[in-house]
N, C-alpha and C. Protein backbone atom coordinates (compact mmCIF):
# COMPACT_ATOMS: atom_id res chain seq x y z
N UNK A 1 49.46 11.29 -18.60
CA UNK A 1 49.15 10.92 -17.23
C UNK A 1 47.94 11.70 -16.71
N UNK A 2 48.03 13.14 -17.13
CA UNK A 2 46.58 13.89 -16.84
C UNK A 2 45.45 13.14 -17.36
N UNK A 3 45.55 12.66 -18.37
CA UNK A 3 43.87 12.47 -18.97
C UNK A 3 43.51 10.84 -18.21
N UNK A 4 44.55 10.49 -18.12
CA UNK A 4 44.43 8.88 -17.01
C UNK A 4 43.83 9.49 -16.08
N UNK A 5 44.45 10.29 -14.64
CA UNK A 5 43.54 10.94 -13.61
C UNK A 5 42.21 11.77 -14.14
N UNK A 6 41.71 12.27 -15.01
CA UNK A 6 40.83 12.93 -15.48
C UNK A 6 39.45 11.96 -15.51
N UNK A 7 40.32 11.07 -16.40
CA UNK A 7 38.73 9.92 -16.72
C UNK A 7 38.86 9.03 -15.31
N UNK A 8 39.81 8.71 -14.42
CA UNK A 8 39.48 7.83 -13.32
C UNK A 8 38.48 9.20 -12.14
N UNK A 9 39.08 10.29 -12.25
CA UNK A 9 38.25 11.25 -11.81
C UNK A 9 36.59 10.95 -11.76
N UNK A 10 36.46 11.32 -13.08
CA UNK A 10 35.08 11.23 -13.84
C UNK A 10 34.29 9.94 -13.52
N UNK A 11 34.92 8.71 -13.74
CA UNK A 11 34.52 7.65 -13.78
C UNK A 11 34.14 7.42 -12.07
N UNK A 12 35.22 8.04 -11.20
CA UNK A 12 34.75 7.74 -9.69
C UNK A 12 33.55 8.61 -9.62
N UNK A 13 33.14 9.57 -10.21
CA UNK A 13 31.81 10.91 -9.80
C UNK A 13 30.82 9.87 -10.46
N UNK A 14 31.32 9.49 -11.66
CA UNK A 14 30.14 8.70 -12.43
C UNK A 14 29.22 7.54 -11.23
N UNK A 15 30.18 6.86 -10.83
CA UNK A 15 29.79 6.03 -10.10
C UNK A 15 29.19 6.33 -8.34
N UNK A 16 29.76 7.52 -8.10
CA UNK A 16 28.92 7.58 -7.05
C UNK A 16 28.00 8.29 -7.00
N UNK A 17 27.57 8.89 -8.44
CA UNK A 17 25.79 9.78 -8.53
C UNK A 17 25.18 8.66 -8.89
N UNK A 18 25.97 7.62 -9.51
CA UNK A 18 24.85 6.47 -9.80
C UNK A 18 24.90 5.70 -8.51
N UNK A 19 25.05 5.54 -7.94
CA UNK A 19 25.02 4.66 -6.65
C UNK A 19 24.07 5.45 -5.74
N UNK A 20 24.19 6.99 -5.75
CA UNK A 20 23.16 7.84 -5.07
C UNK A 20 21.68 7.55 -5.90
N UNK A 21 21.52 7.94 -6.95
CA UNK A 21 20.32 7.61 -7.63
C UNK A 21 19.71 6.43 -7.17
N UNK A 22 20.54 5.60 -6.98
CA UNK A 22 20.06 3.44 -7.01
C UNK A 22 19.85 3.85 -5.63
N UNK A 23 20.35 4.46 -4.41
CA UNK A 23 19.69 4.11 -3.18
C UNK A 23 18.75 5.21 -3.12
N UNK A 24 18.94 6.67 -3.66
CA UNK A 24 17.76 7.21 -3.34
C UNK A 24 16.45 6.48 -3.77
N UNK A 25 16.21 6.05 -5.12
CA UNK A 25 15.39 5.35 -5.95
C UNK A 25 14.96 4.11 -4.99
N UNK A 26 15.61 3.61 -4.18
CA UNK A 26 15.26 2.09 -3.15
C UNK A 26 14.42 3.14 -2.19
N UNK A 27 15.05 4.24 -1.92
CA UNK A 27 14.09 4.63 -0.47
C UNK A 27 12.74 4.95 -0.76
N UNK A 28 12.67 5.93 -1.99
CA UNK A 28 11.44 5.93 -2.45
C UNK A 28 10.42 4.82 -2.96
N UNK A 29 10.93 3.85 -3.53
CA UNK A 29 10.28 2.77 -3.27
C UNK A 29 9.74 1.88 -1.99
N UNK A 30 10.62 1.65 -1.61
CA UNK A 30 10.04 1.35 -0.07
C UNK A 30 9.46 2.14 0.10
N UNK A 31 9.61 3.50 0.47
CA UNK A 31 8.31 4.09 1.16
C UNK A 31 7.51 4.15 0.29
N UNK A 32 6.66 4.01 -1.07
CA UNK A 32 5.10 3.76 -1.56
C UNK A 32 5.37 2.59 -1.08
N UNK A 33 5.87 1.40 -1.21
CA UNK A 33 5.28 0.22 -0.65
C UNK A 33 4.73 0.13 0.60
N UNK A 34 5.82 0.92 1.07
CA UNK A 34 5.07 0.98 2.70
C UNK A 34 3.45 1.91 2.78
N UNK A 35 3.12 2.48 2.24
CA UNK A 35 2.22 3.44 2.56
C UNK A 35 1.14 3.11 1.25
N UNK A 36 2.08 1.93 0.24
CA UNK A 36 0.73 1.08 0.05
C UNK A 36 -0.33 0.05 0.83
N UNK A 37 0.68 -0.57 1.67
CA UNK A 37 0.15 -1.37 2.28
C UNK A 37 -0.45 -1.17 3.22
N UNK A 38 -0.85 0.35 4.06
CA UNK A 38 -0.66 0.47 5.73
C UNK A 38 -2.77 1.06 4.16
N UNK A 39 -2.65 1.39 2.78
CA UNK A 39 -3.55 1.49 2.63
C UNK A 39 -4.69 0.25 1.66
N UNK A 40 -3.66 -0.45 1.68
CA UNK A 40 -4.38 -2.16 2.02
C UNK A 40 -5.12 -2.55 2.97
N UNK A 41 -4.47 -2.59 4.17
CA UNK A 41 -5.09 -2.71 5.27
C UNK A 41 -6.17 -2.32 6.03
N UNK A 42 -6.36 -0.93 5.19
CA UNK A 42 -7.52 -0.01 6.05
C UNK A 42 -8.08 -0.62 5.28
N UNK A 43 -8.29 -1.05 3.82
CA UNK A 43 -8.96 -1.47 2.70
C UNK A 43 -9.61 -2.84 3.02
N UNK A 44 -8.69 -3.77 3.97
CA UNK A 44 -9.12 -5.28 4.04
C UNK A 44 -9.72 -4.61 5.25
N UNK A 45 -9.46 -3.91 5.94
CA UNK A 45 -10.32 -4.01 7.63
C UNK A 45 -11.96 -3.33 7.01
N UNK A 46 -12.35 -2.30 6.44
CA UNK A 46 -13.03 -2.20 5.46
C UNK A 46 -14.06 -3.39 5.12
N UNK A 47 -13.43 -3.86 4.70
CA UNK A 47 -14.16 -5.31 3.98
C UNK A 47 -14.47 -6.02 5.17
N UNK A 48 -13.71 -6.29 5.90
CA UNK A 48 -14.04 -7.37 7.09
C UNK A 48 -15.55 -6.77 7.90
N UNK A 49 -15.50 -5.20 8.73
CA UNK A 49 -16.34 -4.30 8.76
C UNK A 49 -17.80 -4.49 7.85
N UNK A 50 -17.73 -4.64 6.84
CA UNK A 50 -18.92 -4.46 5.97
C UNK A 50 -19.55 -6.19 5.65
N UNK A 51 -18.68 -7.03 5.50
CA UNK A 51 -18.90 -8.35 5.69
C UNK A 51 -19.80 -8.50 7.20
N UNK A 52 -19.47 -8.06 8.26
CA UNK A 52 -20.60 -8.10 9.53
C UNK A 52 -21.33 -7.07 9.05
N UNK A 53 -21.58 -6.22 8.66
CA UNK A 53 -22.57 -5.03 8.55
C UNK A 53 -23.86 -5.62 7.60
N UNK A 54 -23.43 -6.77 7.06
CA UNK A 54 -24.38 -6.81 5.77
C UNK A 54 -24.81 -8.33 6.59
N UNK A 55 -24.20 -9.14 7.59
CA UNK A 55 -24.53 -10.29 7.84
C UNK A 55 -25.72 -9.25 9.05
N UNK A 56 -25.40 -8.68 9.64
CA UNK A 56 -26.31 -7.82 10.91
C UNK A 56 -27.54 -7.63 10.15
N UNK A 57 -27.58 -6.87 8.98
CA UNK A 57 -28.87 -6.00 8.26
C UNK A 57 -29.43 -7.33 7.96
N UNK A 58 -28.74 -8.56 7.58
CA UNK A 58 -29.58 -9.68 6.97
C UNK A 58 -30.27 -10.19 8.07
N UNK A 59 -29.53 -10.56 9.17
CA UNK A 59 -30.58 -10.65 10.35
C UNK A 59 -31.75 -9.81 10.63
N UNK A 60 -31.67 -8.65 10.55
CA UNK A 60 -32.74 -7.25 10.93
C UNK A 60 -33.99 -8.05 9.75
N UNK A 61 -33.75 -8.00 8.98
CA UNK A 61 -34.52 -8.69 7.23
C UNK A 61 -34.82 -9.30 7.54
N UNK A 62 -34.32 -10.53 8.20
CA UNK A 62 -35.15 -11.67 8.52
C UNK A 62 -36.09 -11.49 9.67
N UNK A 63 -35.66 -10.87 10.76
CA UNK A 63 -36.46 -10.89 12.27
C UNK A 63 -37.90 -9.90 11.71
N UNK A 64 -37.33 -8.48 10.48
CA UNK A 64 -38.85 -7.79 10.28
C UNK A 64 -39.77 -8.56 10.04
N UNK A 65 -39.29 -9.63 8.49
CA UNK A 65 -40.05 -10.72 7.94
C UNK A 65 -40.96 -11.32 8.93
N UNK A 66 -39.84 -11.75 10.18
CA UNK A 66 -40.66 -12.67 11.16
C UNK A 66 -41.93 -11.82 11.65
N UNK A 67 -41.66 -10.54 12.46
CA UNK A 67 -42.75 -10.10 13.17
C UNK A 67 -43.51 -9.96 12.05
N UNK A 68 -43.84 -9.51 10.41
CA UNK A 68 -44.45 -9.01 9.84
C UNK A 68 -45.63 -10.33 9.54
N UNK A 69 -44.71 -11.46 9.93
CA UNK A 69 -45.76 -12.51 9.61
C UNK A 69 -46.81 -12.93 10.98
N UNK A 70 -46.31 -12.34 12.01
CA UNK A 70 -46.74 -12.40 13.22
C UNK A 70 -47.79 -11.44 13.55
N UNK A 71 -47.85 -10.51 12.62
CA UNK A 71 -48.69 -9.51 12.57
C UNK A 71 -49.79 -9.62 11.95
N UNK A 72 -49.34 -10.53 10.98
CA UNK A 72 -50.70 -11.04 9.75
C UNK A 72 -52.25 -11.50 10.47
C-alpha cells in the first residue's frame, strides 16, 4: 500500500513541475512575442518615415534641377 501512495505521490509532483514549466514556458513566450512586435512596429513606422524622407529629397532634386536650368 506504501509504494501505491509513493508513486501516486511522485506522479502528482511529476505533474505539477510539469504543468509549472508549460505555463512558465507560455509566459515567456508571450512576452518575446510581445516585445517582438512593439519592435516591428518601430521598424514599420521607420520605413513609413523614410518612404516620405526619400519622396521629400526627390522633390528638393527635382526643384535644384529646375532652378539650375533657370540659371543656365
Amino acid at each position: 500500500m506504501t509504494d501505491i501512495l509513493t508513486a501516486l505521490i511522485a506522479f502528482a509532483g511529476t505533474l505539477v513541475g510539469s504543468l509549472g514549466g508549460i505555463l512558465a514556458a507560455n509566459r515567456l513566450t508571450a512576452y518575446r512575442i510581445d516585445q517582438l512586435e512593439k519592435k516591428v512596429s518601430k521598424h514599420n513606422n521607420l520605413v513609413e518615415r523614410m518612404f516620405c524622407v526619400e519622396s521629400s529629397v526627390k522633390s528638393a532634386h527635382h526643384r535644384i534641377d529646375e532652378l539650375r536650368e533657370e540659371m543656365k
